[in-house]
PDB file of N, CA and C in Angstrom:
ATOM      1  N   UNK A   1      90.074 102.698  48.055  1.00  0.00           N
ATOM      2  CA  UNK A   1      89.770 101.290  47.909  1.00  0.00           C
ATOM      3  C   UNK A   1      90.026 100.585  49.241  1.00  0.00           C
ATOM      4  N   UNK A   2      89.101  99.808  49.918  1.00  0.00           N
ATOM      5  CA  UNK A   2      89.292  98.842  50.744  1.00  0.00           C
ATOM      6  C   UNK A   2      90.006  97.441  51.001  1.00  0.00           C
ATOM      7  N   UNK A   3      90.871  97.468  52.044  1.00  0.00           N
ATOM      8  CA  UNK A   3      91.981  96.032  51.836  1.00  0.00           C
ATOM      9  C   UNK A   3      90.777  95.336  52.598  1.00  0.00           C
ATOM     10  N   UNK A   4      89.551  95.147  52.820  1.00  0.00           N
ATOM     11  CA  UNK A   4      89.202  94.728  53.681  1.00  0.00           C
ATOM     12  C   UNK A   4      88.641  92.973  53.387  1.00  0.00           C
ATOM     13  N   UNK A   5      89.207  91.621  54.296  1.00  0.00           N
ATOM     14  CA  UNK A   5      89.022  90.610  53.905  1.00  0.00           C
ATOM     15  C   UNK A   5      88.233  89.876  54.642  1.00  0.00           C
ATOM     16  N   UNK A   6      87.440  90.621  55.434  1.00  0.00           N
ATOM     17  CA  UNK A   6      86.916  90.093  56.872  1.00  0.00           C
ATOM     18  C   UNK A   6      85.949  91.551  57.021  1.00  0.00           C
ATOM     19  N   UNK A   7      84.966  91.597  56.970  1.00  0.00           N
ATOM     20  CA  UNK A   7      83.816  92.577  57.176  1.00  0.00           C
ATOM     21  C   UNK A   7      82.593  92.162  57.938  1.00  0.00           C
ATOM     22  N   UNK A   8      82.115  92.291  58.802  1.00  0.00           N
ATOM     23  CA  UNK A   8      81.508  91.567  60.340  1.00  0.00           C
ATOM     24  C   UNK A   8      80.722  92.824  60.751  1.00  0.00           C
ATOM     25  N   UNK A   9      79.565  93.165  60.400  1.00  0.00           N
ATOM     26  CA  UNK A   9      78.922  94.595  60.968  1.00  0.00           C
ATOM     27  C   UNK A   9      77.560  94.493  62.071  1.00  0.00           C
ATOM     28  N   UNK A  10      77.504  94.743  62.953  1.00  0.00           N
ATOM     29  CA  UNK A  10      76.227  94.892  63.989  1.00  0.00           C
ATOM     30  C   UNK A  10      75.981  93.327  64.162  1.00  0.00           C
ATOM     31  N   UNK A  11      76.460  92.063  64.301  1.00  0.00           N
ATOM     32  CA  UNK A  11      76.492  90.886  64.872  1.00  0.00           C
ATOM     33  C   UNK A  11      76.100  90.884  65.974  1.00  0.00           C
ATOM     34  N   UNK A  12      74.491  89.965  65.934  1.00  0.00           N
ATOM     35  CA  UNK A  12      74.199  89.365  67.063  1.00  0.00           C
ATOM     36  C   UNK A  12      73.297  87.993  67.296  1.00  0.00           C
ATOM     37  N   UNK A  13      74.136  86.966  68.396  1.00  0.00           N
ATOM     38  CA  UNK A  13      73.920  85.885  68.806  1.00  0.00           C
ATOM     39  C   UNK A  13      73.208  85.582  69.829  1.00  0.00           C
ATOM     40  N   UNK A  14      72.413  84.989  69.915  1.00  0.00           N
ATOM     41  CA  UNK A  14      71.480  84.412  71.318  1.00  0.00           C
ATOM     42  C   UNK A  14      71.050  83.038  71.035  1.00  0.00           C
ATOM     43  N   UNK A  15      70.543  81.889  72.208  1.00  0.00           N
ATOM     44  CA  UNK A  15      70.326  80.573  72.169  1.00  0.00           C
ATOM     45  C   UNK A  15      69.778  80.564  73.672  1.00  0.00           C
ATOM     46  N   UNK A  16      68.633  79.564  72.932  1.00  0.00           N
ATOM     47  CA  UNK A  16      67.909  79.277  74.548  1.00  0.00           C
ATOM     48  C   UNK A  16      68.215  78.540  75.699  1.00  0.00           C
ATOM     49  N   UNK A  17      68.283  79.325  76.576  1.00  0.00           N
ATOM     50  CA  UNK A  17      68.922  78.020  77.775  1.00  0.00           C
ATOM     51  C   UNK A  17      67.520  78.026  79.081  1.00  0.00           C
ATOM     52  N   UNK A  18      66.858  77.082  78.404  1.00  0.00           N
ATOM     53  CA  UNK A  18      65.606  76.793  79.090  1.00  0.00           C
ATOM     54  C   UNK A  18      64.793  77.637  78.931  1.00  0.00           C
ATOM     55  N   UNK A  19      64.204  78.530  79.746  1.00  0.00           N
ATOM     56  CA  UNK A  19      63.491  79.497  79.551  1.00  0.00           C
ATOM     57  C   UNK A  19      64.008  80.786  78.989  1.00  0.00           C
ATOM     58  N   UNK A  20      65.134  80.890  79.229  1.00  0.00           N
ATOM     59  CA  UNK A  20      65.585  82.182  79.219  1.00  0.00           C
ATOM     60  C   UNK A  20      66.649  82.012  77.614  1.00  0.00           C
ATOM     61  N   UNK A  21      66.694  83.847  77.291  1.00  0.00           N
ATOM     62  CA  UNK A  21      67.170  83.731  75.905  1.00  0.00           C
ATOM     63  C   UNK A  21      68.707  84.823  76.446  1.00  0.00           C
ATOM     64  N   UNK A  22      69.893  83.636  76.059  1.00  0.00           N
ATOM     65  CA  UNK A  22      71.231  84.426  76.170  1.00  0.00           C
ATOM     66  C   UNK A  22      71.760  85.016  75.430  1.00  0.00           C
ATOM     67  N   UNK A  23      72.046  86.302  75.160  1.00  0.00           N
ATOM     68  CA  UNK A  23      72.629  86.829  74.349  1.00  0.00           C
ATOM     69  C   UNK A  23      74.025  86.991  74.538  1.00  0.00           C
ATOM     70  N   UNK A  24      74.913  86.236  73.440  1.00  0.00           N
ATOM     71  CA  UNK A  24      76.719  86.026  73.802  1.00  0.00           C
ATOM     72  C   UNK A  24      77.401  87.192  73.062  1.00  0.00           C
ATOM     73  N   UNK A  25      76.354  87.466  71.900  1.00  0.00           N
ATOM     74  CA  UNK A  25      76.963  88.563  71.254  1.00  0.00           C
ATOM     75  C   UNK A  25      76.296  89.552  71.116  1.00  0.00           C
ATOM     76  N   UNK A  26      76.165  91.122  70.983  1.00  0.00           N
ATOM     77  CA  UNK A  26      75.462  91.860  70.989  1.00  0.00           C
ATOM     78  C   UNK A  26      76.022  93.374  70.198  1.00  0.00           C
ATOM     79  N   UNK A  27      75.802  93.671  69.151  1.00  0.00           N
ATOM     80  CA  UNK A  27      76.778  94.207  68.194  1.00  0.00           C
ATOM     81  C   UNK A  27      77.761  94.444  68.251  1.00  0.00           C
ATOM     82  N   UNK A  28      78.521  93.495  67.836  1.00  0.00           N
ATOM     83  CA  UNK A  28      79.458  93.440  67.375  1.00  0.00           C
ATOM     84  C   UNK A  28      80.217  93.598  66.168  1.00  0.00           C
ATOM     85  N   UNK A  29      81.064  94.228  65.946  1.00  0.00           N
ATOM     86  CA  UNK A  29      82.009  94.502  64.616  1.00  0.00           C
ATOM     87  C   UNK A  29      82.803  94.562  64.526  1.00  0.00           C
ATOM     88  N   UNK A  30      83.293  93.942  63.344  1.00  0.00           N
ATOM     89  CA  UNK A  30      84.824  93.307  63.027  1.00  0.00           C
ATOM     90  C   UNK A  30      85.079  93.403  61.448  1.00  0.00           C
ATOM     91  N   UNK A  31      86.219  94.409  61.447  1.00  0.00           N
ATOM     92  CA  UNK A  31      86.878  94.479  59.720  1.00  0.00           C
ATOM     93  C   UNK A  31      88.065  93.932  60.405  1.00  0.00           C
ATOM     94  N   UNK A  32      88.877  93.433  59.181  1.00  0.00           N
ATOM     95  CA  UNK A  32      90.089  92.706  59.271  1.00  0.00           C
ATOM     96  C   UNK A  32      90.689  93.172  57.776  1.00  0.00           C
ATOM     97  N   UNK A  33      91.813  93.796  57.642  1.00  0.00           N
ATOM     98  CA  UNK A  33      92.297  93.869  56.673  1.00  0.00           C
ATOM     99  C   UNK A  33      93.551  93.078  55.962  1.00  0.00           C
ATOM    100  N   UNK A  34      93.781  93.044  55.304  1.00  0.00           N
ATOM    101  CA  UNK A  34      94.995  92.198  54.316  1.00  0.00           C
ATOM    102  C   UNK A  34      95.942  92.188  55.002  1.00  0.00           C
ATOM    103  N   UNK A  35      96.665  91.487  55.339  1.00  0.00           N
ATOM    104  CA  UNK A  35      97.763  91.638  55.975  1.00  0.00           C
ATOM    105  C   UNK A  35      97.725  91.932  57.507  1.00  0.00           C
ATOM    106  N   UNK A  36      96.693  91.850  57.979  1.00  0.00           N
ATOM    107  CA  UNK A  36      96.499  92.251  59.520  1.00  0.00           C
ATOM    108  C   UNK A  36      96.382  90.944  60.566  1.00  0.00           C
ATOM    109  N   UNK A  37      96.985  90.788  61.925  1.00  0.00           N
ATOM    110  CA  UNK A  37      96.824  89.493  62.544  1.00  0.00           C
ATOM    111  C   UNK A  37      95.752  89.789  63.204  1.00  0.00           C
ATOM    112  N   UNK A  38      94.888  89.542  63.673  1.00  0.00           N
ATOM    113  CA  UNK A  38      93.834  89.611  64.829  1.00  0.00           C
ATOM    114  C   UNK A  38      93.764  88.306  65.255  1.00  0.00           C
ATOM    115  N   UNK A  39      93.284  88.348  67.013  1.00  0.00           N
ATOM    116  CA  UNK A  39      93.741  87.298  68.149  1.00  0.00           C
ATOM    117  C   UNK A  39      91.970  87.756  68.836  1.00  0.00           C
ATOM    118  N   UNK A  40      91.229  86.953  68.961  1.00  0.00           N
ATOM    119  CA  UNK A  40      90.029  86.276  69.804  1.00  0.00           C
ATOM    120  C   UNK A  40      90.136  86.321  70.907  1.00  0.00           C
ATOM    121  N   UNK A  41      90.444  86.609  72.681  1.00  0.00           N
ATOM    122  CA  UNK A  41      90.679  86.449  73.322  1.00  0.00           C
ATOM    123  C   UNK A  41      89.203  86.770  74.021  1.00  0.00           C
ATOM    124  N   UNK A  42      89.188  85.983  75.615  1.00  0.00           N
ATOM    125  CA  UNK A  42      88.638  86.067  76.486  1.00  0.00           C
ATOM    126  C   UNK A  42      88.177  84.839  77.175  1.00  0.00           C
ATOM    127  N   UNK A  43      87.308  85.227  78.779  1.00  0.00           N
ATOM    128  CA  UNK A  43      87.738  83.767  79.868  1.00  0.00           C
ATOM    129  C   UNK A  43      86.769  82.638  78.991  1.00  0.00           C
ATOM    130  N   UNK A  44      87.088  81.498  80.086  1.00  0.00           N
ATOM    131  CA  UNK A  44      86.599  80.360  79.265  1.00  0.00           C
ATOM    132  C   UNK A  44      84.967  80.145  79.280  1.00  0.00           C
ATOM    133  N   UNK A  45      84.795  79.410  78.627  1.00  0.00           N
ATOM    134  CA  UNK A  45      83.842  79.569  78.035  1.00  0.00           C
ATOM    135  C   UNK A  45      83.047  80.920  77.688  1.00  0.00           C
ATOM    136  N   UNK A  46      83.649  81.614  76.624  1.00  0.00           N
ATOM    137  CA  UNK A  46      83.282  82.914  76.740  1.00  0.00           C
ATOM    138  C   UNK A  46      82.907  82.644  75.094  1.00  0.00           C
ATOM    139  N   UNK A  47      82.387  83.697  74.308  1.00  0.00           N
ATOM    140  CA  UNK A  47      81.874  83.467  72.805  1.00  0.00           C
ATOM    141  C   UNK A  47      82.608  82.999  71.715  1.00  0.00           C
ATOM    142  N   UNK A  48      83.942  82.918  72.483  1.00  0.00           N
ATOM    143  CA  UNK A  48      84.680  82.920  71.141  1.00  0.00           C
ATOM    144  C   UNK A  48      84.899  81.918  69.830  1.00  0.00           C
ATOM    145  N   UNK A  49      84.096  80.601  70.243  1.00  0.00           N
ATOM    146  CA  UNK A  49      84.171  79.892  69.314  1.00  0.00           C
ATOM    147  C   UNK A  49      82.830  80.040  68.200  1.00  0.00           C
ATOM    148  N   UNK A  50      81.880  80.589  69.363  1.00  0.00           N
ATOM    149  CA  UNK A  50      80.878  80.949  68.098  1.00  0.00           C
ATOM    150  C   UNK A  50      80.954  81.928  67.788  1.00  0.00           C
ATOM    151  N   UNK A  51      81.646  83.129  67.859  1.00  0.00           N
ATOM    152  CA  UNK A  51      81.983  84.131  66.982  1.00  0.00           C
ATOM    153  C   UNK A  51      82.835  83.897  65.608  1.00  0.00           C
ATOM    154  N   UNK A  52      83.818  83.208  66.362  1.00  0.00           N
ATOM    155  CA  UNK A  52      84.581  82.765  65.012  1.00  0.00           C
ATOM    156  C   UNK A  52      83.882  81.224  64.142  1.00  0.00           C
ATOM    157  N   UNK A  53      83.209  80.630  63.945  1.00  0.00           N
ATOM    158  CA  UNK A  53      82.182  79.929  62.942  1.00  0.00           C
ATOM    159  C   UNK A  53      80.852  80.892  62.492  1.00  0.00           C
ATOM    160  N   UNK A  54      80.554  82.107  62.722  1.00  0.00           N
ATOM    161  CA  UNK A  54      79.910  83.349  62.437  1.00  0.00           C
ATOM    162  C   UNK A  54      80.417  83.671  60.652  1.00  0.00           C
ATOM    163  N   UNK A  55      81.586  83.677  60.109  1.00  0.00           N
ATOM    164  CA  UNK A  55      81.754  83.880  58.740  1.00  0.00           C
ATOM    165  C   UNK A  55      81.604  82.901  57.706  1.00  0.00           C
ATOM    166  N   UNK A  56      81.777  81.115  57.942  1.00  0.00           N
ATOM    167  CA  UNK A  56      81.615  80.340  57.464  1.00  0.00           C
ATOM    168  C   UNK A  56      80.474  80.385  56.963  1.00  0.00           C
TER     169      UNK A  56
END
């Protein structure tokens, strides 16, 4: 059986910046289980706020 409370499989993000198409995320995957802390890190302005509004 799986503790799993957070399941996130092959995630990917892109948005146009003028002509060109950015990709911030590019499969990405993320389980998180019960009881587990996980921490977001990286430089600034880097994906992390739209990764994390990605489960909402």
């Amino acid at each position: 059986m799986s503790n799993s409370v957070l399941d996130m499989q092959n995630i990917v993000k892109s948005y146009k910046d003028g002509n060109e198409t950015r990709t911030i995320l590019d499969n990405v995957n993320l389980d998180v289980n019960a009881g587990e802390f996980v921490a977001v890190v990286g430089p600034r302005d880097a994906a992390r706020a739209r990764f994390l509004t990605l489960p909402a």
